[in-house]
PDB file of N, CA and C in Angstrom:
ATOM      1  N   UNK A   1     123.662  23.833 -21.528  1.00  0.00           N
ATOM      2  CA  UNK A   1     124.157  24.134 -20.191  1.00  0.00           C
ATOM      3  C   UNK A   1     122.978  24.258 -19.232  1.00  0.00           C
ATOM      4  N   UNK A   2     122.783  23.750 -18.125  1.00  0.00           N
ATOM      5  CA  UNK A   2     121.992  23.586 -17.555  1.00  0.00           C
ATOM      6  C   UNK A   2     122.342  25.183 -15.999  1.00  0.00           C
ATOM      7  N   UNK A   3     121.388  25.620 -16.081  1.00  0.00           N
ATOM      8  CA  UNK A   3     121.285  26.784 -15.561  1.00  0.00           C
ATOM      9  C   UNK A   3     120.646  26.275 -13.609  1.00  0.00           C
ATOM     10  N   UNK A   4     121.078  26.331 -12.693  1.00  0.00           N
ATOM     11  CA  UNK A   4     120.447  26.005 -11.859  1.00  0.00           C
ATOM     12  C   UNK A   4     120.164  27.130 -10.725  1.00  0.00           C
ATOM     13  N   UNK A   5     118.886  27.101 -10.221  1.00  0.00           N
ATOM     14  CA  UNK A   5     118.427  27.791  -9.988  1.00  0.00           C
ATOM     15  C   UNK A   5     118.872  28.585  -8.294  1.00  0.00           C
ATOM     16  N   UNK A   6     119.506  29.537  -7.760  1.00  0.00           N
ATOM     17  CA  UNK A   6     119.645  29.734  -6.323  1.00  0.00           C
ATOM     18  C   UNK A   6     119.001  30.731  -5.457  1.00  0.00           C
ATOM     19  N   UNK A   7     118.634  30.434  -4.609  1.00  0.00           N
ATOM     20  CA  UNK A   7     117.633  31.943  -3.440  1.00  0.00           C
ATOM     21  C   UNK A   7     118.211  31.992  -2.215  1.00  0.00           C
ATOM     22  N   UNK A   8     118.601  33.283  -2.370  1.00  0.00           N
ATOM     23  CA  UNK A   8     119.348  33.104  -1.227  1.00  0.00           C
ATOM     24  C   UNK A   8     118.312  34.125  -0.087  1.00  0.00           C
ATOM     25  N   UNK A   9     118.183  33.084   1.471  1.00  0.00           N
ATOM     26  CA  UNK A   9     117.643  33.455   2.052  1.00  0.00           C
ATOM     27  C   UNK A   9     118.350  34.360   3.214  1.00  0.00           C
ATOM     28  N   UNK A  10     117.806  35.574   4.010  1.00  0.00           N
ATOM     29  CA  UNK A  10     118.497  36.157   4.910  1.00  0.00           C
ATOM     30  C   UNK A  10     117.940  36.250   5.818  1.00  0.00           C
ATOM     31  N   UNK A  11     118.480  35.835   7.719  1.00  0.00           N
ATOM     32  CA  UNK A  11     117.527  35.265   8.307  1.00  0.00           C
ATOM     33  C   UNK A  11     117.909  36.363   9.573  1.00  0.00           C
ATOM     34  N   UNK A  12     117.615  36.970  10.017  1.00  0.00           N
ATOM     35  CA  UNK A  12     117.682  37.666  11.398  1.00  0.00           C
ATOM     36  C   UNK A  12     117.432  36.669  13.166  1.00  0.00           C
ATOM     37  N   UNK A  13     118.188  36.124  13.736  1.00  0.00           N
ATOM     38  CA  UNK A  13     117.906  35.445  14.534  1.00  0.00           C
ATOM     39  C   UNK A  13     118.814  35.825  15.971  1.00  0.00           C
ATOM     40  N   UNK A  14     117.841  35.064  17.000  1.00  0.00           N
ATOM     41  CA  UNK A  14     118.895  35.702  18.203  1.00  0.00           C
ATOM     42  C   UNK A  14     119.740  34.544  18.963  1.00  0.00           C
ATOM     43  N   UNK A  15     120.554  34.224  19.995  1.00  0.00           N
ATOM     44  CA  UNK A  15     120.944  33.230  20.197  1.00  0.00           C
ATOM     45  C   UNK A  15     121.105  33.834  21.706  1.00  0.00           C
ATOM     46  N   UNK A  16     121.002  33.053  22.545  1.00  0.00           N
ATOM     47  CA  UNK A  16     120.219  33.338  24.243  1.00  0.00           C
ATOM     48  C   UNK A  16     120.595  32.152  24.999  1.00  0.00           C
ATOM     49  N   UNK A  17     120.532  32.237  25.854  1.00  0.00           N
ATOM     50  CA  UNK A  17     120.275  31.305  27.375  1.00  0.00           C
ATOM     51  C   UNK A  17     121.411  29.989  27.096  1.00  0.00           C
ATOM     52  N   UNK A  18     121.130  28.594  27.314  1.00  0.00           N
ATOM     53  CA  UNK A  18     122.437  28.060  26.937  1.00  0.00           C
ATOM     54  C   UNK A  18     123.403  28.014  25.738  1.00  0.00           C
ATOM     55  N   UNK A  19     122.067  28.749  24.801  1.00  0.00           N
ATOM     56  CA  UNK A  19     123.250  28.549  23.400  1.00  0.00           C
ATOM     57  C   UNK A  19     124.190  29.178  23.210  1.00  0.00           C
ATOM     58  N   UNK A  20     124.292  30.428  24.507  1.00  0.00           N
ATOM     59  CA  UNK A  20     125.329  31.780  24.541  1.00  0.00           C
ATOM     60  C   UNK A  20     126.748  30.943  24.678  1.00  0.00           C
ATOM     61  N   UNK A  21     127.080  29.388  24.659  1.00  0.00           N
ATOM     62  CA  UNK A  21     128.017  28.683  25.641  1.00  0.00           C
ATOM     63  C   UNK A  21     128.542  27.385  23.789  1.00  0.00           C
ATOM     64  N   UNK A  22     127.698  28.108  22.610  1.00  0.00           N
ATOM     65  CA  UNK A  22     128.476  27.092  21.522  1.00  0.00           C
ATOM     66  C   UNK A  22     128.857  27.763  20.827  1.00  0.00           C
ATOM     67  N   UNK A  23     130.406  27.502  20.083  1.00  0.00           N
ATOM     68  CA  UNK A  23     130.914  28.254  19.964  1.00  0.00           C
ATOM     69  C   UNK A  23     130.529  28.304  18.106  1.00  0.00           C
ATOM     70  N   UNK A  24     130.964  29.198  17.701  1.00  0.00           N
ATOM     71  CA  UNK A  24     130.488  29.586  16.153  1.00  0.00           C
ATOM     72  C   UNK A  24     130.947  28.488  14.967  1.00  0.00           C
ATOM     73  N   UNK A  25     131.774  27.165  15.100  1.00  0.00           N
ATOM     74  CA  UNK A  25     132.029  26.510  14.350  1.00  0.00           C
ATOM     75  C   UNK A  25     130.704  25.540  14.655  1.00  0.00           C
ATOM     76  N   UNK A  26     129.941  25.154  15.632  1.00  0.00           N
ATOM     77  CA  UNK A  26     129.186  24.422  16.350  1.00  0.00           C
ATOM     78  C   UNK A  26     128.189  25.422  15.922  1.00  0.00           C
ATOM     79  N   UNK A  27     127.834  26.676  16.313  1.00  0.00           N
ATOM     80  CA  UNK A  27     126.595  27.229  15.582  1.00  0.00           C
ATOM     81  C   UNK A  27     126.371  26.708  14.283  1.00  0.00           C
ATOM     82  N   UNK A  28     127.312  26.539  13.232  1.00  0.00           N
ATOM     83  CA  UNK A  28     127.388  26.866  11.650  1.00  0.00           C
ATOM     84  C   UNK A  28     126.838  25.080  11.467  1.00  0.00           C
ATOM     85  N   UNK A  29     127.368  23.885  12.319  1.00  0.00           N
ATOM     86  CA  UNK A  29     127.454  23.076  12.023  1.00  0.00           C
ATOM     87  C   UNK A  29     125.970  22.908  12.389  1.00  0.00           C
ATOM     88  N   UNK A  30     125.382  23.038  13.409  1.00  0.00           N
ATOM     89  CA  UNK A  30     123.687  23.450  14.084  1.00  0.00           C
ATOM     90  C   UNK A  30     122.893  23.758  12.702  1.00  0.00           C
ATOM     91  N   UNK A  31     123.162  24.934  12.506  1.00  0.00           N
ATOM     92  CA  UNK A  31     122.489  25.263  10.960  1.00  0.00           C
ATOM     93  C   UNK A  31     122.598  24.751   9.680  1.00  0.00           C
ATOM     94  N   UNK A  32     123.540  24.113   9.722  1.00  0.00           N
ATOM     95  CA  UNK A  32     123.557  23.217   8.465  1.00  0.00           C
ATOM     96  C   UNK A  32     122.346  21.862   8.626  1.00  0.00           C
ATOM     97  N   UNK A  33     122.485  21.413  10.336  1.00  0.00           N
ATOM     98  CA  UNK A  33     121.653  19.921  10.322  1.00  0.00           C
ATOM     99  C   UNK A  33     120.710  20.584  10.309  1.00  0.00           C
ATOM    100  N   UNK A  34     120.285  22.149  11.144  1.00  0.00           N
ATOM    101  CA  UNK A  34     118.851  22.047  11.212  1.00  0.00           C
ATOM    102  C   UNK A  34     117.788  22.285   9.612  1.00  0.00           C
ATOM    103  N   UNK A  35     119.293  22.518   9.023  1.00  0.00           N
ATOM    104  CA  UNK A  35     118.192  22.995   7.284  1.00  0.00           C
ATOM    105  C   UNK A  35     118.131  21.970   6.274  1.00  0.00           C
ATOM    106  N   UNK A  36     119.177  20.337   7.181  1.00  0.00           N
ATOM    107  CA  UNK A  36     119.076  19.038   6.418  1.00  0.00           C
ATOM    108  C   UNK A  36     117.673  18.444   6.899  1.00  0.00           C
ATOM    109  N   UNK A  37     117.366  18.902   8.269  1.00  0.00           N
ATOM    110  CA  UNK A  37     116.140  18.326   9.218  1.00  0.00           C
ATOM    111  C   UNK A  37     115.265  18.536   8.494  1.00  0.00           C
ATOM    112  N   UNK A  38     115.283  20.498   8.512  1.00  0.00           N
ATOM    113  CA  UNK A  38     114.100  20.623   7.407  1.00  0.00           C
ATOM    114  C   UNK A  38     113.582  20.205   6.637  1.00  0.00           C
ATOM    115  N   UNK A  39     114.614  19.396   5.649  1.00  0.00           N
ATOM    116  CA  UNK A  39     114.313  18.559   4.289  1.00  0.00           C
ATOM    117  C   UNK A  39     113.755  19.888   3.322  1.00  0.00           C
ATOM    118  N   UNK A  40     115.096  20.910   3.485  1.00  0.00           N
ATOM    119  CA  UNK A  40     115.875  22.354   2.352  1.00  0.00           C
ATOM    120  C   UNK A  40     116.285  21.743   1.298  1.00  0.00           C
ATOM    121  N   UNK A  41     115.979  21.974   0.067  1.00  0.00           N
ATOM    122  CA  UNK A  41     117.025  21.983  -1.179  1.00  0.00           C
ATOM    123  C   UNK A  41     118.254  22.722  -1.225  1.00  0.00           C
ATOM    124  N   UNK A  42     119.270  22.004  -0.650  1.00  0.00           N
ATOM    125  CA  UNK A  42     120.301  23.147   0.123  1.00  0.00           C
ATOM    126  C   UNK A  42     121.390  23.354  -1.448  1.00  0.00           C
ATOM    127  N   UNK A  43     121.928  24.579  -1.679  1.00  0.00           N
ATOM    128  CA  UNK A  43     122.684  24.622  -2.854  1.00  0.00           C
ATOM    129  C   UNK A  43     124.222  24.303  -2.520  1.00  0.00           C
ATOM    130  N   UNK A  44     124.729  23.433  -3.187  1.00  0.00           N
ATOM    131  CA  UNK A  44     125.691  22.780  -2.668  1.00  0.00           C
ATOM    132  C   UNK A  44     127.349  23.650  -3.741  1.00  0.00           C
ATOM    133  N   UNK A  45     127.946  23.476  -2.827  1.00  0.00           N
ATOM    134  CA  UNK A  45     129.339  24.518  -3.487  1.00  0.00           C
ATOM    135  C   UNK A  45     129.611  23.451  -5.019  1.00  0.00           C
ATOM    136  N   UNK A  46     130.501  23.696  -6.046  1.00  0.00           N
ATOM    137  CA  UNK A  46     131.330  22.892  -7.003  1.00  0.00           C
ATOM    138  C   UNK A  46     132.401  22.743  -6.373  1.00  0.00           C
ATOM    139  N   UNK A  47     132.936  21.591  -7.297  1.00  0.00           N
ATOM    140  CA  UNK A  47     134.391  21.349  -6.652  1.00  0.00           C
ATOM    141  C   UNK A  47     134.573  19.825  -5.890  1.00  0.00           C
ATOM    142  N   UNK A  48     135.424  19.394  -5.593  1.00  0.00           N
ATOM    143  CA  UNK A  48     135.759  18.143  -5.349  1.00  0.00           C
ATOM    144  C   UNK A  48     135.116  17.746  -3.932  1.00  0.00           C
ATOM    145  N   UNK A  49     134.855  19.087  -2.816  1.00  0.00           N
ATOM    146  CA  UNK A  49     134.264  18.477  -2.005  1.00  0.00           C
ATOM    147  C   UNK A  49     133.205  19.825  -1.512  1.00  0.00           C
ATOM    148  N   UNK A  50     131.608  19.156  -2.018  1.00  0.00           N
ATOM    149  CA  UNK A  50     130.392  20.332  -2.280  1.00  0.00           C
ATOM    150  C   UNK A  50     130.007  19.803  -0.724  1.00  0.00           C
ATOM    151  N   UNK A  51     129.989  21.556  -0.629  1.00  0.00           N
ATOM    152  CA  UNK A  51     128.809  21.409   0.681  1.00  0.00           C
ATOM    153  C   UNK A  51     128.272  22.422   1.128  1.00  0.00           C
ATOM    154  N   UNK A  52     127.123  22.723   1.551  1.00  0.00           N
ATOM    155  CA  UNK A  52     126.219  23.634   1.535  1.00  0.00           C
ATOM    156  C   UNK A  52     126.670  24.956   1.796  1.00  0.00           C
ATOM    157  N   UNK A  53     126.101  25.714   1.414  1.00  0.00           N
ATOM    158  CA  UNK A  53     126.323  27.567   1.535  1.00  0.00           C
ATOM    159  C   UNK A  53     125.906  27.699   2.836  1.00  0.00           C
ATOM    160  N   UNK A  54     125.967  27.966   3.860  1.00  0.00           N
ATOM    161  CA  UNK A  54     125.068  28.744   5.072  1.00  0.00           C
ATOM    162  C   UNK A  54     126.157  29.579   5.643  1.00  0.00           C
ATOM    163  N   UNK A  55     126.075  30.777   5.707  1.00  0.00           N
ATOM    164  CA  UNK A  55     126.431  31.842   5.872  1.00  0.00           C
ATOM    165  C   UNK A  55     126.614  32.111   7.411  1.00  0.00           C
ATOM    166  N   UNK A  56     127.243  33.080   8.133  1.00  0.00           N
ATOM    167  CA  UNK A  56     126.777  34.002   9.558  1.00  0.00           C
ATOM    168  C   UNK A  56     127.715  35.189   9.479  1.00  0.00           C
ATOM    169  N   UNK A  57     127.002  36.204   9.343  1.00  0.00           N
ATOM    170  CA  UNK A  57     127.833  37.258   9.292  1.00  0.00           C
ATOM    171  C   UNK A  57     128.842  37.498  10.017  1.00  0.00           C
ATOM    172  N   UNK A  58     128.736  37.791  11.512  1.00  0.00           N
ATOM    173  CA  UNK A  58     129.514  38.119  12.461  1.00  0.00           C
ATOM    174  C   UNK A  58     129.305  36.677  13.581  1.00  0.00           C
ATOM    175  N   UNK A  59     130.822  36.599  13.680  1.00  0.00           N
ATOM    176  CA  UNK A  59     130.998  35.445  15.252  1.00  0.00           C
ATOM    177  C   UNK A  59     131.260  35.993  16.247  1.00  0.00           C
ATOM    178  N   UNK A  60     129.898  35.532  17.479  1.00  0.00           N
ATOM    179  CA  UNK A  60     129.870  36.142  18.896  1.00  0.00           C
ATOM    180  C   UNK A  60     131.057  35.253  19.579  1.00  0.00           C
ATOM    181  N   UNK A  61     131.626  36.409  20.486  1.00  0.00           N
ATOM    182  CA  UNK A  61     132.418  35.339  21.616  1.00  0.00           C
ATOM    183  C   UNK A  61     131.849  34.652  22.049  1.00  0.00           C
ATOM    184  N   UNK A  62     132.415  33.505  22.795  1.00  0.00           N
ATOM    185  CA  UNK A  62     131.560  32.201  23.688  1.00  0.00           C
ATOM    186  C   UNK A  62     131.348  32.850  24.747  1.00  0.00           C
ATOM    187  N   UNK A  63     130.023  32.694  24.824  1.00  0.00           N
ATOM    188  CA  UNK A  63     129.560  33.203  26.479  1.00  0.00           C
ATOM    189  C   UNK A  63     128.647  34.071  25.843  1.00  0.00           C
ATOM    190  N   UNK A  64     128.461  35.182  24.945  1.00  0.00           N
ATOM    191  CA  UNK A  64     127.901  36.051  24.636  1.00  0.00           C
ATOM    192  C   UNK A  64     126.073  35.873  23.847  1.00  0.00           C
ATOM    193  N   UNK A  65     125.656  36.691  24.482  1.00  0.00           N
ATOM    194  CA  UNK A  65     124.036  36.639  23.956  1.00  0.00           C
ATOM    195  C   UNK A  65     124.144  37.182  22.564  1.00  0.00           C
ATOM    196  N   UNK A  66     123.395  37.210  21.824  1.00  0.00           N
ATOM    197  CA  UNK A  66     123.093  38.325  20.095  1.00  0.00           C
ATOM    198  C   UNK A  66     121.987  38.464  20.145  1.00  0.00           C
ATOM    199  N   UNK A  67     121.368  39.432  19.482  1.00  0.00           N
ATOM    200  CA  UNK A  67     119.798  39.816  19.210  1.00  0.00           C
ATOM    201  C   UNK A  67     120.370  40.264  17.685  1.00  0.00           C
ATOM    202  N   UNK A  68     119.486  40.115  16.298  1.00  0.00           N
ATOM    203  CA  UNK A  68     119.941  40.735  15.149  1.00  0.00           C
ATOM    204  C   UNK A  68     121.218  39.694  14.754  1.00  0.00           C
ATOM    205  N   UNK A  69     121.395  38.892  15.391  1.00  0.00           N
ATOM    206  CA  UNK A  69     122.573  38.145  14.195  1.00  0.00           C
ATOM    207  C   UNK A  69     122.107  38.058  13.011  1.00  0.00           C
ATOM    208  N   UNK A  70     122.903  38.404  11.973  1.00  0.00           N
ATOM    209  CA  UNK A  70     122.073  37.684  10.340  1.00  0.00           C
ATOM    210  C   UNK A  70     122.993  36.661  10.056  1.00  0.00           C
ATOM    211  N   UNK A  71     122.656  36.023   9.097  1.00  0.00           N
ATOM    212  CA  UNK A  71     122.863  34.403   8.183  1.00  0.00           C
ATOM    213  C   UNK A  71     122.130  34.259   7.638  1.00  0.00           C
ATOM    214  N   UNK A  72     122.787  33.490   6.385  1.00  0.00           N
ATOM    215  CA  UNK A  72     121.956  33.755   5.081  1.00  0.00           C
ATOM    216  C   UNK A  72     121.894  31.270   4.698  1.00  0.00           C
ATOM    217  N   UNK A  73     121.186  31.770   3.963  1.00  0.00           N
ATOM    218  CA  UNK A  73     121.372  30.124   3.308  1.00  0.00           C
ATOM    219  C   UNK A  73     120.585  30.343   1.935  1.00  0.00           C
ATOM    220  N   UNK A  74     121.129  29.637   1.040  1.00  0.00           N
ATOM    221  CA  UNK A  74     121.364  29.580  -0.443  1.00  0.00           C
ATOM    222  C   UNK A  74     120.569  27.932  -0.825  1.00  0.00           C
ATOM    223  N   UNK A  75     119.564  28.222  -1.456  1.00  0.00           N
ATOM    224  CA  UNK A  75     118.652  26.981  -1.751  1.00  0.00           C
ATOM    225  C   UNK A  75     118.145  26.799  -3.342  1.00  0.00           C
ATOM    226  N   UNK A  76     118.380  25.666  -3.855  1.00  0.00           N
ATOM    227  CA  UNK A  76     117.887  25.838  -4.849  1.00  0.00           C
ATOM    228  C   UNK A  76     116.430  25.631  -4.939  1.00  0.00           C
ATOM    229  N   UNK A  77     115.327  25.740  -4.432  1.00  0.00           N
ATOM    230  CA  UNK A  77     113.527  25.781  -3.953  1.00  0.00           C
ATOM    231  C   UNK A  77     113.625  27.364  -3.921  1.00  0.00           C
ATOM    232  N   UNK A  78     112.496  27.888  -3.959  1.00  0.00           N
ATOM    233  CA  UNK A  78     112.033  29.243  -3.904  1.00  0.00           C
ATOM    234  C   UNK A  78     110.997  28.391  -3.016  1.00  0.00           C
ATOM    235  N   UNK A  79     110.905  28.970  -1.599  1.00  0.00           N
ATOM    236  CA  UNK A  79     109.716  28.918  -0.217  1.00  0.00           C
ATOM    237  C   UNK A  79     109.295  30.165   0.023  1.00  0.00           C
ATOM    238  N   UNK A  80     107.871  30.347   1.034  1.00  0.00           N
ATOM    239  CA  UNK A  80     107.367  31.328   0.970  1.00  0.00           C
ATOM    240  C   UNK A  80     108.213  31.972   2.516  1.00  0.00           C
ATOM    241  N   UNK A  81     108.498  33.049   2.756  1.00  0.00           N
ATOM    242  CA  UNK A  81     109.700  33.086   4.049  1.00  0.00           C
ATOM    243  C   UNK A  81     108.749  33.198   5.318  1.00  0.00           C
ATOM    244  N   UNK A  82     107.074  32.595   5.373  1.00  0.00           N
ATOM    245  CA  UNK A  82     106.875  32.281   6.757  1.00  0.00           C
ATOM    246  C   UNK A  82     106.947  30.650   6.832  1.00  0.00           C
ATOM    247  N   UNK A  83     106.770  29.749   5.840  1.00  0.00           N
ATOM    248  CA  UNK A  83     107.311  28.696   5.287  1.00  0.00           C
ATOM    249  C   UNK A  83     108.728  28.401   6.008  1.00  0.00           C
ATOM    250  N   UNK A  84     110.066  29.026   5.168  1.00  0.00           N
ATOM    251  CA  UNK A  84     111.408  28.881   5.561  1.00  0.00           C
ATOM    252  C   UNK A  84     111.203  28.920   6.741  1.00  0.00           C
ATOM    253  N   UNK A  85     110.929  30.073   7.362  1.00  0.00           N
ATOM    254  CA  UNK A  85     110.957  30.267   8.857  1.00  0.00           C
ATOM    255  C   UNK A  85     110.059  29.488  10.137  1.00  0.00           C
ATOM    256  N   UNK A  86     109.440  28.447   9.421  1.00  0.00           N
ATOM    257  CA  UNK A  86     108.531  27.900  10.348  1.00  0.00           C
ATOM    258  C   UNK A  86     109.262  26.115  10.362  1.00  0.00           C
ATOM    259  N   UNK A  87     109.322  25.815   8.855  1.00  0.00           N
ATOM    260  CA  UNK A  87     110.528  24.547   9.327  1.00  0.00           C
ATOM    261  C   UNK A  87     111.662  24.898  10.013  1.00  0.00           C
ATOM    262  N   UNK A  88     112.319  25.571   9.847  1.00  0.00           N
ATOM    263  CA  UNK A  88     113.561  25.992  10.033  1.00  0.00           C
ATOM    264  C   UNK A  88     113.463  25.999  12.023  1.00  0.00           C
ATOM    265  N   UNK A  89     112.599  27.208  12.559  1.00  0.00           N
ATOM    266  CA  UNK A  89     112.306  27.097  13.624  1.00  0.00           C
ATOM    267  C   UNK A  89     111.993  25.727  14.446  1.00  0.00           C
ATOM    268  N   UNK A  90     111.340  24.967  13.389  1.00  0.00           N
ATOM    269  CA  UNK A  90     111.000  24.090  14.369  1.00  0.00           C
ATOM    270  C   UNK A  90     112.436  22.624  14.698  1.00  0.00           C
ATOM    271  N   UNK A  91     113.524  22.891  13.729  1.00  0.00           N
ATOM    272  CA  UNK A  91     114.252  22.405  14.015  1.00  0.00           C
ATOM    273  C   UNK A  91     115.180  22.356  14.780  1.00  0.00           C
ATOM    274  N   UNK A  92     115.688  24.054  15.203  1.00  0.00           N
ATOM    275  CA  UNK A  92     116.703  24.943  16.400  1.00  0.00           C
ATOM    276  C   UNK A  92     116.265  24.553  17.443  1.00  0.00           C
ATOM    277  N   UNK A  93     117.434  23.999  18.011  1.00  0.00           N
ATOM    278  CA  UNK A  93     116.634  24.198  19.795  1.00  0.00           C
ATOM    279  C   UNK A  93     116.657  25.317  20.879  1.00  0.00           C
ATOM    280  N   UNK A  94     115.762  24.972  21.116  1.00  0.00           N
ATOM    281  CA  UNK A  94     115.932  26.368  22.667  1.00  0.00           C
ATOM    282  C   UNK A  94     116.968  27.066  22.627  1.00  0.00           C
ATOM    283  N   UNK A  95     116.609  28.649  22.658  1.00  0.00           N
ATOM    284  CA  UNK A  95     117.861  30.026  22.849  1.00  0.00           C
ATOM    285  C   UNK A  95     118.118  30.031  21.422  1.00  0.00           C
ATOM    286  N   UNK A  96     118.146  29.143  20.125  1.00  0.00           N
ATOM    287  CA  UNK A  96     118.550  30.364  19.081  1.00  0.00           C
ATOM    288  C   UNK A  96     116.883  30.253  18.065  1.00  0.00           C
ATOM    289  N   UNK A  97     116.200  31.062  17.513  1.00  0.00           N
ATOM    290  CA  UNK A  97     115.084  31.706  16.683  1.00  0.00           C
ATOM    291  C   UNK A  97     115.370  32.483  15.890  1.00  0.00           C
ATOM    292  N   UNK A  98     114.688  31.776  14.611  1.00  0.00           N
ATOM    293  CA  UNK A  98     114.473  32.593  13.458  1.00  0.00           C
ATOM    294  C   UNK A  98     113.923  33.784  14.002  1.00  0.00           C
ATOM    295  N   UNK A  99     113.504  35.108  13.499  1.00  0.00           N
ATOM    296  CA  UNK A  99     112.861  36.215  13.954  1.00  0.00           C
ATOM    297  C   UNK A  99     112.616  36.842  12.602  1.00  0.00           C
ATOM    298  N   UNK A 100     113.024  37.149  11.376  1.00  0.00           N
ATOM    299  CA  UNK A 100     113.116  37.167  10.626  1.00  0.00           C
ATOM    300  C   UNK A 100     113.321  36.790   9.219  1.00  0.00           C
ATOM    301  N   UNK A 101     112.539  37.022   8.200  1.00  0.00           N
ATOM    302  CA  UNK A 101     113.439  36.230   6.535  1.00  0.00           C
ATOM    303  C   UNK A 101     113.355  37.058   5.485  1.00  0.00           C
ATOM    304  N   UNK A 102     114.430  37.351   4.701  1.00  0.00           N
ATOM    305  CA  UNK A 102     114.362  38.417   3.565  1.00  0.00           C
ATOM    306  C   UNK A 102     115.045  37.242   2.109  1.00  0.00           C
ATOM    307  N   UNK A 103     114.668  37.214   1.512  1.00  0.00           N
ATOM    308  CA  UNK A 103     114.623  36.873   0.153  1.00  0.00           C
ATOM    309  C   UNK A 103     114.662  37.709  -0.860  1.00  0.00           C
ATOM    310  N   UNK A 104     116.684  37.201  -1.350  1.00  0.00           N
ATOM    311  CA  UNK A 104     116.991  37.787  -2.502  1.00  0.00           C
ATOM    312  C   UNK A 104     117.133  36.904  -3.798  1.00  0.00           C
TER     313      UNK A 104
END
């Protein structure tokens, strides 16, 4: 049985200025390309149709700023979390930032 390996990362980020205006199905879909951009070993669900783990705890209304949002993403790579957080950043555009990474 082949054992495969998962890390799940936890990311503290804020979302600001025009991004206060997409709404949380469009955030989730944002974070999925920006951690394909990255070129992430993203851990993919089982089941007939796999697709990546990325998490967001709480969904802001449209219109609304966050400071402290968390979301998590599930990778099978172990990165170092100024690493995660520096591809990752450089893929988001303007108004939402990593600020944080905790690794469980």
């Amino acid at each position: 049985m082949d054992i495969e390996t998962r890390v799940t990362y936890t990311v503290t980020f804020h979302k600001d200025g025009w991004m206060r205006y997409i709404s949380h199905l469009d955030l989730m879909r944002l974070f999925n390309r920006a951690a394909r951009r990255a070129d992430f070993d993203l851990y993919l669900t089982k089941g007939f149709n796999p697709h990546p783990v990325v998490r967001i705890k709480d969904a802001l209304k449209l219109g609304l700023t966050g400071k402290d949002q968390i979301g998590e993403f599930v990778l099978t790579e172990r990165l170092e979390k100024e690493e995660f957080k520096d591809r990752l950043n450089s893929q988001l555009p303007s108004g939402i930032g990593i600020e944080k990474v905790e690794v469980r």
